[in-house]
C-alpha atoms as a PDB file:
ATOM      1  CA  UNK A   1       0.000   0.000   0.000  1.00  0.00           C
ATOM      2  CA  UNK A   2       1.490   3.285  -0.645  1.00  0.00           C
ATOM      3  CA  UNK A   3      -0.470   6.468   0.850  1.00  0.00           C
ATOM      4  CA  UNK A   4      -1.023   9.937  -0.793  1.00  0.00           C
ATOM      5  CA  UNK A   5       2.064  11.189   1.032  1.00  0.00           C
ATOM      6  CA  UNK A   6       4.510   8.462  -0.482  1.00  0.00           C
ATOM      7  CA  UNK A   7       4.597   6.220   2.712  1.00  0.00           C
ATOM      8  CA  UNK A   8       4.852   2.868   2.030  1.00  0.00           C
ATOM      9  CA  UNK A   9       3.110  -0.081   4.185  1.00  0.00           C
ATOM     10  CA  UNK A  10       3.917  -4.069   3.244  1.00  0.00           C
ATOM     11  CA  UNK A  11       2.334  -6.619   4.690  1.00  0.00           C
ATOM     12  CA  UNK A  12       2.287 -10.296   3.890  1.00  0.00           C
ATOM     13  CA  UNK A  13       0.545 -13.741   5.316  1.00  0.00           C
ATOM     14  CA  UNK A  14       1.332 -17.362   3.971  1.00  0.00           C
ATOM     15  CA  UNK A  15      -1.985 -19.704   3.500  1.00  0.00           C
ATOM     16  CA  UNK A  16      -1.232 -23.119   5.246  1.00  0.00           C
ATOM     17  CA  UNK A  17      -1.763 -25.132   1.568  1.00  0.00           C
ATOM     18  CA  UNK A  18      -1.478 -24.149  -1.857  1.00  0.00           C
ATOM     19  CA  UNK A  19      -4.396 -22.961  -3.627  1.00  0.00           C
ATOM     20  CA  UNK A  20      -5.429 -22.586  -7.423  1.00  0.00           C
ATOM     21  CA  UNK A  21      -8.679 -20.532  -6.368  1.00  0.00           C
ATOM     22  CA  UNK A  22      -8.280 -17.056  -7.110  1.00  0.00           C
ATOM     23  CA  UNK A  23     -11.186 -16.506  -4.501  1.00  0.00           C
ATOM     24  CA  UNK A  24      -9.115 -17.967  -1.722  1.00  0.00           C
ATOM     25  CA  UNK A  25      -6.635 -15.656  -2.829  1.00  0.00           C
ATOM     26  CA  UNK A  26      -8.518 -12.546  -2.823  1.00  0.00           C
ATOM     27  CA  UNK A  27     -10.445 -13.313   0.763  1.00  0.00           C
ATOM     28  CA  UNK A  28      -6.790 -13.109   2.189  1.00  0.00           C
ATOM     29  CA  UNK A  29      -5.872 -10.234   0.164  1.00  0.00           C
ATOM     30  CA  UNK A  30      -9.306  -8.301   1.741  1.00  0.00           C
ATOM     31  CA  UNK A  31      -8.674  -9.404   4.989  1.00  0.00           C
ATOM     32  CA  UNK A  32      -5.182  -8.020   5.416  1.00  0.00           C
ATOM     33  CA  UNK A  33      -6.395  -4.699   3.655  1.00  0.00           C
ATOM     34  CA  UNK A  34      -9.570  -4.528   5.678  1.00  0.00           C
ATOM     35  CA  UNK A  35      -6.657  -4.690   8.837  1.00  0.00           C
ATOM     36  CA  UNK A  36      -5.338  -1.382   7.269  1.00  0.00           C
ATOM     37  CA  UNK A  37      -8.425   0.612   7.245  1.00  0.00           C
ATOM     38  CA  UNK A  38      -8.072   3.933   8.912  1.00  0.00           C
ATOM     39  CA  UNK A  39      -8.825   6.557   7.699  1.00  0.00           C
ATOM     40  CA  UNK A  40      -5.368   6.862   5.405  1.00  0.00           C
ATOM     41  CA  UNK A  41      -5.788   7.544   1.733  1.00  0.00           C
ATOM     42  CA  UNK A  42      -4.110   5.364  -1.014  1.00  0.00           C
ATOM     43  CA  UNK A  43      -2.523   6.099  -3.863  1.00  0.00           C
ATOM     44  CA  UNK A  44      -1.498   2.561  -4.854  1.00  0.00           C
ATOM     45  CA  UNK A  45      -2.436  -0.788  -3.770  1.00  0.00           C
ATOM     46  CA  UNK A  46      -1.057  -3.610  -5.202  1.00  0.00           C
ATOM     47  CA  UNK A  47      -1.120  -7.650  -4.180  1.00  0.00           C
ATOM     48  CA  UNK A  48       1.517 -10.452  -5.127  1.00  0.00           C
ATOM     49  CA  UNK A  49       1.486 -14.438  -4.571  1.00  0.00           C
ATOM     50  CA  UNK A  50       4.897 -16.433  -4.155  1.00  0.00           C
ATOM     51  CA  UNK A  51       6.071 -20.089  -3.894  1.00  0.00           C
ATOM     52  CA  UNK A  52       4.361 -20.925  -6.630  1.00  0.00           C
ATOM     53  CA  UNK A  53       3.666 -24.864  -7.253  1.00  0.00           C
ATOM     54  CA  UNK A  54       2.263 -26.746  -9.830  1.00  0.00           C
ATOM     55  CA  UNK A  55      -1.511 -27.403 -10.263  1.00  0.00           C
ATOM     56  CA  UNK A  56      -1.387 -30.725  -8.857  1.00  0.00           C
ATOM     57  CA  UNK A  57       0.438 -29.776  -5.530  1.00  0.00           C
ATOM     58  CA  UNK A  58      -2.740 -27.547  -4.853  1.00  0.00           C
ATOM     59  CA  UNK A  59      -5.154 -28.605  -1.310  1.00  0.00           C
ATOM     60  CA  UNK A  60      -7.197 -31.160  -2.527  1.00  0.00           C
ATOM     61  CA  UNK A  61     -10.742 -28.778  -1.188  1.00  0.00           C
ATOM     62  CA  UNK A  62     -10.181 -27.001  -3.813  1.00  0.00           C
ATOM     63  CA  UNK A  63     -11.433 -30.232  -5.535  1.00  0.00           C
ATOM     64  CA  UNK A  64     -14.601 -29.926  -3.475  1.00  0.00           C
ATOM     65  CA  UNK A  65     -15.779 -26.560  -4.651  1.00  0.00           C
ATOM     66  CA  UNK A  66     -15.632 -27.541  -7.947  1.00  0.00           C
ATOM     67  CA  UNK A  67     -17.866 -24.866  -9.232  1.00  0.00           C
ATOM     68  CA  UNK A  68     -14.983 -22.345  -8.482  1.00  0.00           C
ATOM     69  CA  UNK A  69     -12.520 -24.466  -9.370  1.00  0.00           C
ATOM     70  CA  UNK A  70     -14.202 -25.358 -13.486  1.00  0.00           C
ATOM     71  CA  UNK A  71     -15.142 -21.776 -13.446  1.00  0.00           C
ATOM     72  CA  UNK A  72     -11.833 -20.348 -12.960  1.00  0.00           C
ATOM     73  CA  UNK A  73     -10.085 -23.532 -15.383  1.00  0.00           C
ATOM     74  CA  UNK A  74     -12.959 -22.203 -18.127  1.00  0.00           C
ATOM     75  CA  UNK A  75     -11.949 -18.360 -17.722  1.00  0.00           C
ATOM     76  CA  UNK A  76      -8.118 -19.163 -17.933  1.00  0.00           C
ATOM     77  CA  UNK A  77      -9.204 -21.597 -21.327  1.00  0.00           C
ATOM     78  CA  UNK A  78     -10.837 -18.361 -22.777  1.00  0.00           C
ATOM     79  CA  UNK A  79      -8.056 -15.997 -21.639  1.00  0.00           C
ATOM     80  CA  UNK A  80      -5.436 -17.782 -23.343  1.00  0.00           C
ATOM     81  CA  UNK A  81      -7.635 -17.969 -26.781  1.00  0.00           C
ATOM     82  CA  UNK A  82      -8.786 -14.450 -26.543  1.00  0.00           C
ATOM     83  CA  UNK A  83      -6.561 -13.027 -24.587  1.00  0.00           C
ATOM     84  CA  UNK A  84      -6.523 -11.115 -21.306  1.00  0.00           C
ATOM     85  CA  UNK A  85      -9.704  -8.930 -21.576  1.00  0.00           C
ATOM     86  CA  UNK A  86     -11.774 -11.703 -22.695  1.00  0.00           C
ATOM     87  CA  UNK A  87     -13.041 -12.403 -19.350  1.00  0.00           C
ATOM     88  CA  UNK A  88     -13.687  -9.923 -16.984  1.00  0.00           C
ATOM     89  CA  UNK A  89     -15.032 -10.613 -13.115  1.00  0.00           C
ATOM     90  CA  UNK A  90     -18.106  -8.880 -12.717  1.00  0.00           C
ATOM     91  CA  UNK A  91     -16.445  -6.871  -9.439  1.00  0.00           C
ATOM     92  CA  UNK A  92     -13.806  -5.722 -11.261  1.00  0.00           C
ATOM     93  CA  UNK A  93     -15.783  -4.756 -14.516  1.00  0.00           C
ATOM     94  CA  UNK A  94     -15.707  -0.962 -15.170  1.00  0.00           C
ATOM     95  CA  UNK A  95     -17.671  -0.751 -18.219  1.00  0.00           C
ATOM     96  CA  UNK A  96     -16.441  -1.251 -21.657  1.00  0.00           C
ATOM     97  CA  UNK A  97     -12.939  -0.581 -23.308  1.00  0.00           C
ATOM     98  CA  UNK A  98     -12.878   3.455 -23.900  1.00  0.00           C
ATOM     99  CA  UNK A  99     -10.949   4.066 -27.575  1.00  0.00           C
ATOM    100  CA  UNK A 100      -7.528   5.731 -26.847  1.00  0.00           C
END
């Protein structure tokens, strides 16, 4: 997080088991920011992952919400034959692509 005066905060918290649900991802992502709510006003907020495994080293619940889990395999399927903007997450869609 970096505030409107240039100060920079950086957090981070491990999950116990790999993941390949973006959802799990975000929750933890929200929950640390929601920890950083007070008042402050950001300029810049930006969220990494790291020790990244292979698919099949992922916790086997992911399995189990398998609505998620062919969800997410389906949008990554049409990102990579449309590319990027093919699939958008309804809370992160802004309306369509203004021309430049």
């Amino acid at each position: 997080l970096k505030t409107a005066d240039f100060r920079q905060r950086t957090r981070s918290q491990s999950i116990q088991t790999p993941t390949q649900l973006a959802a799990k991802i975000f929750a933890v992502t929200r929950e640390m920011l929601a920890r950083e709510i007070d008042g402050t006003a950001f300029r810049l907020m930006g969220a990494g992952v790291s020790a990244l495994r292979p698919g099949a080293q992922a916790n086997d619940s992911d399995m189990l919400d398998r609505r998620s889990a062919h969800a997410e395999r389906a949008m990554d399927n049409l990102r990579k034959k449309f590319g990027n903007a093919a699939v958008i997450r309804g809370i992160a869609y802004d309306g369509p692509a203004k021309p430049e």
